[in-house]
Protein backbone atom coordinates (compact mmCIF):
# COMPACT_ATOMS: atom_id res chain seq x y z
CA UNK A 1 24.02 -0.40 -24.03
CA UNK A 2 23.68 -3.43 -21.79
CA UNK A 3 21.04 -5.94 -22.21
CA UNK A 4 17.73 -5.82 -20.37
CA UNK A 5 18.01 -8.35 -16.84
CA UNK A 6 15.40 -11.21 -17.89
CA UNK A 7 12.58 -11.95 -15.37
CA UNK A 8 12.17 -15.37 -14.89
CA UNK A 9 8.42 -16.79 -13.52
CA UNK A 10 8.58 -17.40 -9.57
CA UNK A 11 11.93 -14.78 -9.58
CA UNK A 12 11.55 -12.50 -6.70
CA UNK A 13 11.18 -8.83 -8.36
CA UNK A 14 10.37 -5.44 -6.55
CA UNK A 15 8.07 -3.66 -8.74
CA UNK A 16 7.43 0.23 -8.00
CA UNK A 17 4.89 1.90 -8.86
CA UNK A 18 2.71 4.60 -8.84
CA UNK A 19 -0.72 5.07 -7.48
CA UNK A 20 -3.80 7.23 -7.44
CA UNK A 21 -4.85 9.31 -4.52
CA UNK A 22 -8.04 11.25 -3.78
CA UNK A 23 -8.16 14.64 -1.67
CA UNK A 24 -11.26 15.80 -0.57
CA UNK A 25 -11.44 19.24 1.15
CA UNK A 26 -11.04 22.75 -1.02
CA UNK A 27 -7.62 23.83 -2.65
CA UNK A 28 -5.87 26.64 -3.93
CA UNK A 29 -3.94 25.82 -7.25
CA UNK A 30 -0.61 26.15 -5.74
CA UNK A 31 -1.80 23.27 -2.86
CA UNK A 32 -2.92 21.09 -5.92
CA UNK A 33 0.28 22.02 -7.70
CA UNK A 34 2.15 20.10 -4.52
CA UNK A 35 0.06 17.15 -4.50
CA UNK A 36 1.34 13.82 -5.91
CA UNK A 37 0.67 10.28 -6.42
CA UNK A 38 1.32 7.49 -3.70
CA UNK A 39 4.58 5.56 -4.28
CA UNK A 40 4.36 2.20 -3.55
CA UNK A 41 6.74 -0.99 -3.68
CA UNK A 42 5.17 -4.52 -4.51
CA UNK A 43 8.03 -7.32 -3.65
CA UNK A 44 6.99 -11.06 -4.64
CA UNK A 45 7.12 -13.91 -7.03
CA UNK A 46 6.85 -12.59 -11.05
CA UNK A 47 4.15 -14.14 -12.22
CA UNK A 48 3.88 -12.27 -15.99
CA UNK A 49 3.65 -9.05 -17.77
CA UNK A 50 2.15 -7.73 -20.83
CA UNK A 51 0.79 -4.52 -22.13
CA UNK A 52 -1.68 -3.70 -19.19
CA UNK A 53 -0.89 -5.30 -16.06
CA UNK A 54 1.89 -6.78 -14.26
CA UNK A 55 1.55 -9.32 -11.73
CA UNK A 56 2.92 -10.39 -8.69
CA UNK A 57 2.55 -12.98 -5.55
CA UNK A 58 3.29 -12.48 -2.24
CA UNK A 59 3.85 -16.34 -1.62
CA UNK A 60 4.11 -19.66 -3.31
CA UNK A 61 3.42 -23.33 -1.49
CA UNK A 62 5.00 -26.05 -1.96
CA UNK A 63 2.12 -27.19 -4.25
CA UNK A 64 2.90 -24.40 -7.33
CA UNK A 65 -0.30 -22.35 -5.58
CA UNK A 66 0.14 -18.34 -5.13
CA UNK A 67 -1.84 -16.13 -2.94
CA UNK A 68 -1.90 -12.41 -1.81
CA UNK A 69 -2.09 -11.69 -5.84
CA UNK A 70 -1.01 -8.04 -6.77
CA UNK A 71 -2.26 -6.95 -10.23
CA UNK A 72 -0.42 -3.52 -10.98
CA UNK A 73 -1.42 -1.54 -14.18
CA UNK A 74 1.83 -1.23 -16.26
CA UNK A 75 1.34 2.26 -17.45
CA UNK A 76 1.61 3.27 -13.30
CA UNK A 77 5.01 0.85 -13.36
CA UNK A 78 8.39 3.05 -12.91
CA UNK A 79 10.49 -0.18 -12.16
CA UNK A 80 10.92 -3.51 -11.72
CA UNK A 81 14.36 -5.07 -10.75
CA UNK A 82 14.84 -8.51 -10.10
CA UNK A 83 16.09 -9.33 -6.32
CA UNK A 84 16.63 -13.41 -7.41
CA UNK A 85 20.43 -14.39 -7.44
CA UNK A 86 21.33 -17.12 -9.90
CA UNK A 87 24.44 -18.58 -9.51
């Protein structure tokens, strides 16, 4: 087994994950049965990760300052791969 690709602060990662969604309206079971959560794909700077929450910025001055901050539970995480080159 290969070892795990390390993830660097300020590499560029694409995390995706998995969200929760609300219906409203009225349902039979096998309608529910065919419902699922919202996929989504968070690309930015790693920031960190631990237990709970992963996080992620969608830019980084010139200055070490981050904005457009995504905090993504890590339980909803199904990946996170690391789209940084190093030479």
């Amino acid at each position: 087994m290969s070892s795990p690709i390390r993830i660097a602060v300020n590499d560029i990662v694409m995390v995706t994950w998995r969200d929760a969604r609300c219906f409203s309206g009225t349902y039979k079971e096998n309608e529910i049965q065919q419902l699922k959560c919202a996929v989504f794909e968070t690309v930015g700077h790693f920031i960190s990760r631990d237990s709970n929450t992963i996080i992620v910025a969608g830019e980084r001055n010139d200055e070490g300052q981050y904005r457009d901050v995504s905090l993504i539970p890590t339980g909803m995480v199904t990946s996170v791969v690391r789209l940084t080159v190093t030479p």
